[in-house]
N, C-alpha and C. Protein backbone atom coordinates (compact mmCIF):
# COMPACT_ATOMS: atom_id res chain seq x y z
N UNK A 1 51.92 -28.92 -40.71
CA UNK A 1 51.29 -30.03 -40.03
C UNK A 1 50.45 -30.82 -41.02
N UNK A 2 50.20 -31.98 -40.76
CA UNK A 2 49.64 -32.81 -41.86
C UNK A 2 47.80 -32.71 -41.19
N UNK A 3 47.36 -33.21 -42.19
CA UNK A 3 45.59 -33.32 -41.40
C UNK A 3 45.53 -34.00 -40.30
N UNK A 4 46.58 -35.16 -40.24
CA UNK A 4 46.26 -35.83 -39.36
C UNK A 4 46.89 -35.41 -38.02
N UNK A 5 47.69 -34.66 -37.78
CA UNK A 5 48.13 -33.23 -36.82
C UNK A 5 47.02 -32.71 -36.46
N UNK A 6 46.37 -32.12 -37.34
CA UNK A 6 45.22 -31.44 -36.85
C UNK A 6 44.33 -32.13 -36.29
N UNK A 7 43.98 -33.17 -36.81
CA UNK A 7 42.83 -33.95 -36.09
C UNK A 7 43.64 -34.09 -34.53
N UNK A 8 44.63 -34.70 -34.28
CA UNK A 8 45.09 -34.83 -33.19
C UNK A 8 45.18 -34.04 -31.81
N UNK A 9 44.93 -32.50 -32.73
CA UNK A 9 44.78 -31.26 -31.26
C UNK A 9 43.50 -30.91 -31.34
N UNK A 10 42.39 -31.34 -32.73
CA UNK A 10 41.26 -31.27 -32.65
C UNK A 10 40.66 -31.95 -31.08
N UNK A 11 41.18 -33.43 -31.13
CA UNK A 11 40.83 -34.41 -29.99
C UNK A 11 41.15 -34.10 -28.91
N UNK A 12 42.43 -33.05 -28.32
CA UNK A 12 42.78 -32.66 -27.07
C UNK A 12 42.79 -30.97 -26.56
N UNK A 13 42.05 -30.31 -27.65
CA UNK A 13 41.81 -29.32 -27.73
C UNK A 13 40.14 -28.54 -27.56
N UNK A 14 40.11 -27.74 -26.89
CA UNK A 14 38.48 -26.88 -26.80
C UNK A 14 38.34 -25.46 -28.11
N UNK A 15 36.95 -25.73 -28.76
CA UNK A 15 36.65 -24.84 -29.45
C UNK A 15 35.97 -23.99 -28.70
N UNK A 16 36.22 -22.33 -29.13
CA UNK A 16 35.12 -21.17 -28.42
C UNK A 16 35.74 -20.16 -28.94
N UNK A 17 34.62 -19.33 -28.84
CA UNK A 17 34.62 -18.37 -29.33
C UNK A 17 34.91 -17.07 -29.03
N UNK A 18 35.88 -16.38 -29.54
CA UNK A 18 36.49 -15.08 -29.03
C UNK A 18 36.02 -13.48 -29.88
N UNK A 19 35.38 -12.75 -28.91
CA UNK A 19 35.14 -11.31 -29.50
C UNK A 19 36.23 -10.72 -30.05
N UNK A 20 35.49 -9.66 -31.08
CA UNK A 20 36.67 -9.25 -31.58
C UNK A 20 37.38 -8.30 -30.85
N UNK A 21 38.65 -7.61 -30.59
CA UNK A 21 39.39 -7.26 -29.85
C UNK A 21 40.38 -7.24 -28.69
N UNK A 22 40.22 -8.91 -28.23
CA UNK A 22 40.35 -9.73 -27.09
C UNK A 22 42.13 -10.13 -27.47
N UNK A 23 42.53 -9.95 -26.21
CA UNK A 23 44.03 -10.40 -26.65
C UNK A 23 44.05 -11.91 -25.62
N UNK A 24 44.76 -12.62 -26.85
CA UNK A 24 44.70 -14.15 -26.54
C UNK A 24 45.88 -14.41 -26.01
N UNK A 25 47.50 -13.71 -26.66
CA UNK A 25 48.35 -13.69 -26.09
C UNK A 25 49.59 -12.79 -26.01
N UNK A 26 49.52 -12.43 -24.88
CA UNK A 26 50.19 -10.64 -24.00
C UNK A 26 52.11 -11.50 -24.43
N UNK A 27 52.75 -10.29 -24.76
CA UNK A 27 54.51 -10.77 -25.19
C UNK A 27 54.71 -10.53 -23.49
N UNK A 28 55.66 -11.76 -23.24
CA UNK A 28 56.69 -11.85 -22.23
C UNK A 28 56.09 -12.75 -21.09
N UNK A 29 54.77 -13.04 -21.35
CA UNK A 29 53.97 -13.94 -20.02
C UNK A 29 54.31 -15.63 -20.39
N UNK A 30 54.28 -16.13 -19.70
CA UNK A 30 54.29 -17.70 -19.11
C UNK A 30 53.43 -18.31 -20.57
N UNK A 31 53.79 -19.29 -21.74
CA UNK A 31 53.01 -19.61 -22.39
C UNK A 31 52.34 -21.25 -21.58
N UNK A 32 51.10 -20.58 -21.96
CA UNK A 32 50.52 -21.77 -21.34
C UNK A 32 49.23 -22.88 -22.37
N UNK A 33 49.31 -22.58 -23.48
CA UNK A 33 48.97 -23.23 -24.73
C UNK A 33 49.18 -22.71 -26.43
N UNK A 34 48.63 -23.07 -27.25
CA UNK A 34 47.96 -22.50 -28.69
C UNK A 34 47.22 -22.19 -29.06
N UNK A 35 46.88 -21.24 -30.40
CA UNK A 35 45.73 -21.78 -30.68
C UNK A 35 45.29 -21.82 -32.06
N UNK A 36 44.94 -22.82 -32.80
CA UNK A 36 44.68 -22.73 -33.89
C UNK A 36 43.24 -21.79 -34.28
N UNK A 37 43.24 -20.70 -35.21
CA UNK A 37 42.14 -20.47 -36.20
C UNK A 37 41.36 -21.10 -36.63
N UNK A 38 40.11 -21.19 -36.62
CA UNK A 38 39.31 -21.59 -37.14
C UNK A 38 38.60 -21.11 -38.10
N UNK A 39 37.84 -19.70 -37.16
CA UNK A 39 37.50 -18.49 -37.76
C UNK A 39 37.65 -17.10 -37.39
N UNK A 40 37.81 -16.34 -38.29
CA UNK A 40 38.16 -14.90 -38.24
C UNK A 40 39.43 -14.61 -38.44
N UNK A 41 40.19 -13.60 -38.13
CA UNK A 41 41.28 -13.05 -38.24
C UNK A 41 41.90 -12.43 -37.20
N UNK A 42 43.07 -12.71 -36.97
CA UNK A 42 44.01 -12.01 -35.55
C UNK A 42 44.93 -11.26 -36.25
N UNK A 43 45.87 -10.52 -35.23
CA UNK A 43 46.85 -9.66 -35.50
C UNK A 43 47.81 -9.88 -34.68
N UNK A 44 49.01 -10.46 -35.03
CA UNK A 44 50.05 -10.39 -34.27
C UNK A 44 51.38 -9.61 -34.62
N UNK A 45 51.62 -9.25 -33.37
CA UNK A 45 51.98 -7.76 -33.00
C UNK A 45 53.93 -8.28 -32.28
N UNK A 46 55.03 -8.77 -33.15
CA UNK A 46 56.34 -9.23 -32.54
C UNK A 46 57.23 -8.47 -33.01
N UNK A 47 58.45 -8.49 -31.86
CA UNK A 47 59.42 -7.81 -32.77
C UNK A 47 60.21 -7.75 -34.20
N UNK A 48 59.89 -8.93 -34.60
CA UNK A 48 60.09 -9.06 -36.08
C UNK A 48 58.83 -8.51 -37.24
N UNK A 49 57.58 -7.46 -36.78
CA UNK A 49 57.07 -7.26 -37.40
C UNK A 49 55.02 -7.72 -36.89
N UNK A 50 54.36 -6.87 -37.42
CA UNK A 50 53.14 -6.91 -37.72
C UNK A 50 52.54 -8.19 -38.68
N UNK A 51 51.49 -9.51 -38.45
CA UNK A 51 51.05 -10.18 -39.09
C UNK A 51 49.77 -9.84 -39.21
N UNK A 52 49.01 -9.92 -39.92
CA UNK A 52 46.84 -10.34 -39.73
C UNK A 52 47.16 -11.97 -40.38
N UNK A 53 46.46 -12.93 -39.46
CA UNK A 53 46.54 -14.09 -39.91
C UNK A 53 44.66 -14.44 -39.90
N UNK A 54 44.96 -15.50 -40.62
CA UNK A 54 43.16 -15.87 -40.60
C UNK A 54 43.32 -17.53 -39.86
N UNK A 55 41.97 -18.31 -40.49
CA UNK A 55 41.97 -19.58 -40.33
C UNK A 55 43.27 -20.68 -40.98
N UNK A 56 43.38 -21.07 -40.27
CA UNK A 56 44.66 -22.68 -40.38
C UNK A 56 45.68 -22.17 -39.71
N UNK A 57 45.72 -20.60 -39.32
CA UNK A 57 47.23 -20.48 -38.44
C UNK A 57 47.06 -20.59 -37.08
N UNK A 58 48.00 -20.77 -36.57
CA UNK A 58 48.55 -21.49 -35.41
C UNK A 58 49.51 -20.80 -34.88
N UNK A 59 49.04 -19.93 -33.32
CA UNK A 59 50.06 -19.00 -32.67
C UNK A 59 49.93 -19.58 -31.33
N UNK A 60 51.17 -19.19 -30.94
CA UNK A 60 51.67 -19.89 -29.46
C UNK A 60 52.33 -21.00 -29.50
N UNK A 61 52.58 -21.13 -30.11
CA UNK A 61 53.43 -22.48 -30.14
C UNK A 61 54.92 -22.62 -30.02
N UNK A 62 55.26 -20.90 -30.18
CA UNK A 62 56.70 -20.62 -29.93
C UNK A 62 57.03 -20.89 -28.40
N UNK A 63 56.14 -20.44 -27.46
CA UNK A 63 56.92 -20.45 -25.93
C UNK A 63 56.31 -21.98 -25.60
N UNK A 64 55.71 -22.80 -26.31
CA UNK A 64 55.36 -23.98 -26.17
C UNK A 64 57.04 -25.31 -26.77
N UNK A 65 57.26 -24.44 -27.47
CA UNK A 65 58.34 -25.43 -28.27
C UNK A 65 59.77 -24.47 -27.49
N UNK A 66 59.96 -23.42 -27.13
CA UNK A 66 61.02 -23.09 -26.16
C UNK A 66 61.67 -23.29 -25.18
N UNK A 67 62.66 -22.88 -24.80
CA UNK A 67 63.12 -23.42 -23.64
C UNK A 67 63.11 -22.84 -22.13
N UNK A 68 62.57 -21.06 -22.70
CA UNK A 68 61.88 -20.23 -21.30
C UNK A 68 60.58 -20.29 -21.52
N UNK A 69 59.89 -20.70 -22.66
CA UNK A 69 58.46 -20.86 -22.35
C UNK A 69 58.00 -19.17 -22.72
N UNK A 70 58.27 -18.15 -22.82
CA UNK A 70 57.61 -16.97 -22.97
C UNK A 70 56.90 -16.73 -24.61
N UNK A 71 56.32 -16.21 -24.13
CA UNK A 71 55.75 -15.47 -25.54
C UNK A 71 56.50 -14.56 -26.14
N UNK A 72 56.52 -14.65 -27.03
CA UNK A 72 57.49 -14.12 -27.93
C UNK A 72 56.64 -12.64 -28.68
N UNK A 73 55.60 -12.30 -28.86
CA UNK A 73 54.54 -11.74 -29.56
C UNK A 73 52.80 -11.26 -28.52
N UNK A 74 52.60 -10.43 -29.24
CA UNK A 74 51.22 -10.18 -28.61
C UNK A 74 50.13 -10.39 -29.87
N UNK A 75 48.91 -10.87 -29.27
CA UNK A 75 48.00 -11.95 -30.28
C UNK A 75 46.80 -11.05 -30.18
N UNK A 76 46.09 -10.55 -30.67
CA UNK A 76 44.53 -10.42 -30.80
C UNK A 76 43.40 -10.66 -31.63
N UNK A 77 42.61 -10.65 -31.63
CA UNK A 77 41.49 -10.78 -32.44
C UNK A 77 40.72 -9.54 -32.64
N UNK A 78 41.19 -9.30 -34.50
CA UNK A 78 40.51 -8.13 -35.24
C UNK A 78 39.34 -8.62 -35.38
N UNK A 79 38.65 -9.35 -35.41
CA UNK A 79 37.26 -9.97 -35.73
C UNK A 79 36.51 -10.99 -34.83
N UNK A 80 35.42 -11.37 -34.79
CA UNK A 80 35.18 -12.31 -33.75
C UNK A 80 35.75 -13.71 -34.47
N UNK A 81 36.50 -14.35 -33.74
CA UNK A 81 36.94 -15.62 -33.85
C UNK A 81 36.32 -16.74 -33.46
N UNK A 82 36.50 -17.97 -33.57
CA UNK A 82 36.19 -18.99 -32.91
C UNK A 82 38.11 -19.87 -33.57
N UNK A 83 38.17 -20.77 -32.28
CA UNK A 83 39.37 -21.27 -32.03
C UNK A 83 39.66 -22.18 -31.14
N UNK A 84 40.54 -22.90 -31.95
CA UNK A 84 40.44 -24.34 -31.12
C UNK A 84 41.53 -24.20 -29.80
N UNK A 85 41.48 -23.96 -28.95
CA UNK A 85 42.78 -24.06 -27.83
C UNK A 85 43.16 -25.03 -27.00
N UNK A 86 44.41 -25.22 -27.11
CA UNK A 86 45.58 -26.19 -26.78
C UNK A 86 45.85 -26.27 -25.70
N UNK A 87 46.36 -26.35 -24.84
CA UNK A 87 47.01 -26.33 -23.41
C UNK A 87 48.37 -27.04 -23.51
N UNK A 88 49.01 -27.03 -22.75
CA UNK A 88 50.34 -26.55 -22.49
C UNK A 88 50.57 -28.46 -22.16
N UNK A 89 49.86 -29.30 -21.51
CA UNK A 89 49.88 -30.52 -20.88
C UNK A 89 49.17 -31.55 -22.05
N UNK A 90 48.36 -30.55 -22.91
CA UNK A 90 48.38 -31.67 -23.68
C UNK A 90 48.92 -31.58 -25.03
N UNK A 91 49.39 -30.45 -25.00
CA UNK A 91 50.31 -30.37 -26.98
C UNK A 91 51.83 -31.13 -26.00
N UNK A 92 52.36 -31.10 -24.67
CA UNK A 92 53.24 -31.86 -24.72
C UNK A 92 52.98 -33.25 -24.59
N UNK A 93 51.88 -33.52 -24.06
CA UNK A 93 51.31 -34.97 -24.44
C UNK A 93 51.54 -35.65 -25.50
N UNK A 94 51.15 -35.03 -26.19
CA UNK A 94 51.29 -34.75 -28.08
C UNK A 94 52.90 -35.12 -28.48
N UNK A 95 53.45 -34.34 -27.84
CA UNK A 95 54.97 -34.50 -28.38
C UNK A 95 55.86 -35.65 -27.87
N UNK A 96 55.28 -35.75 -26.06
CA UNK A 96 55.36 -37.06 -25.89
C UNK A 96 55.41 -38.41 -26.80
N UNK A 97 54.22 -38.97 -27.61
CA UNK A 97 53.41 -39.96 -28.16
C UNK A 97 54.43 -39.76 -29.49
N UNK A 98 54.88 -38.74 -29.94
CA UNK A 98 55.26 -38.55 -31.48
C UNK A 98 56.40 -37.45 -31.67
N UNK A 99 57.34 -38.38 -31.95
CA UNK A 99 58.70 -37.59 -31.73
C UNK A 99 58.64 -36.48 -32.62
N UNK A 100 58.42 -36.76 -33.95
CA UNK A 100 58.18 -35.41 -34.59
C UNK A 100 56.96 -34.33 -34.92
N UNK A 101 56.20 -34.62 -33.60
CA UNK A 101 55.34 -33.79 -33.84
C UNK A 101 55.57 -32.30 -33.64
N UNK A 102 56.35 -32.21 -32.80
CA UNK A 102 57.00 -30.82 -32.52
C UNK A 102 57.24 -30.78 -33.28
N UNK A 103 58.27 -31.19 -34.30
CA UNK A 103 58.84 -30.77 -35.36
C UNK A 103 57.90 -30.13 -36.68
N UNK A 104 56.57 -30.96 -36.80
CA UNK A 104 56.03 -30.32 -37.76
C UNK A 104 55.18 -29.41 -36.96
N UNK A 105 54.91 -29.29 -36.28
CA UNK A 105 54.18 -27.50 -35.88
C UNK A 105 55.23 -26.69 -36.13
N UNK A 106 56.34 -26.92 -35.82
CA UNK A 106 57.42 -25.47 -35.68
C UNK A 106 57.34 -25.66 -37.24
N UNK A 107 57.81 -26.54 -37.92
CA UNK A 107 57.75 -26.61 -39.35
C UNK A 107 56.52 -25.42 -39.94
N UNK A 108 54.75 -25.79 -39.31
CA UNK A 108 53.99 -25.33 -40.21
C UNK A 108 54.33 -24.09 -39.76
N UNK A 109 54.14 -23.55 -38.54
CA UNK A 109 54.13 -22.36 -37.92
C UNK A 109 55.22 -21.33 -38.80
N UNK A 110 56.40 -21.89 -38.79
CA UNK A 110 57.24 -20.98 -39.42
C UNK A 110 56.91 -20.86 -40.84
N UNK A 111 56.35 -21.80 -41.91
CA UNK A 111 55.72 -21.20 -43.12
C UNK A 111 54.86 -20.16 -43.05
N UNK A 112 54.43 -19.41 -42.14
CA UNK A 112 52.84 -18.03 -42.34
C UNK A 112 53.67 -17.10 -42.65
């Protein structure tokens, strides 16, 4: 995603803050936003394997850019986080306004 991506879910997105241990997103449920890092570190837990991601990554965005919408992975927070979250009405808002904006989230997302 370019900065100016980010600024863009900055503007339609809520920051807050998550304890550490808190699962943000359970595999196989209804995705119903993202969420970018800000601070701390998560662990995601998919069948392709174990991640710890920190700040600039961006999870959920798979059942957001899909075509059943599920989560693909289970998300938590090893540390207390803070994180910007997306919703489901307005990252397609988003994709609405800018044909390739989907394209570069799946783009950044798949570089971690």
């Amino acid at each position: 995603m370019t900065p100016e991506d980010l600024q863009l879910l900055e503007t339609v997105g809520t920051e807050t803050e998550v304890a550490a241990g808190q699962v943000l997103i359970e595999h196989g449920q209804h995705g119903t936003g993202l969420y970018v890092i800000l601070e701390g570190n998560i662990r995601v837990e998919a069948p392709e394997g174990v991640r710890e991601l920190g700040p600039g990554a961006c999870v959920g965005e798979r059942a957001l850019l899909s075509v059943d919408g599920k989560r693909t992975a289970r998300v938590r927070t090893t540390t207390t986080c803070r994180v910007l979250a997306v919703d489901r009405v307005e990252f397609d808002r988003l994709c609405a306004d800018d044909a390739g904006f989907a394209d570069r989230v799946a783009a950044a997302a798949g570089s971690l």
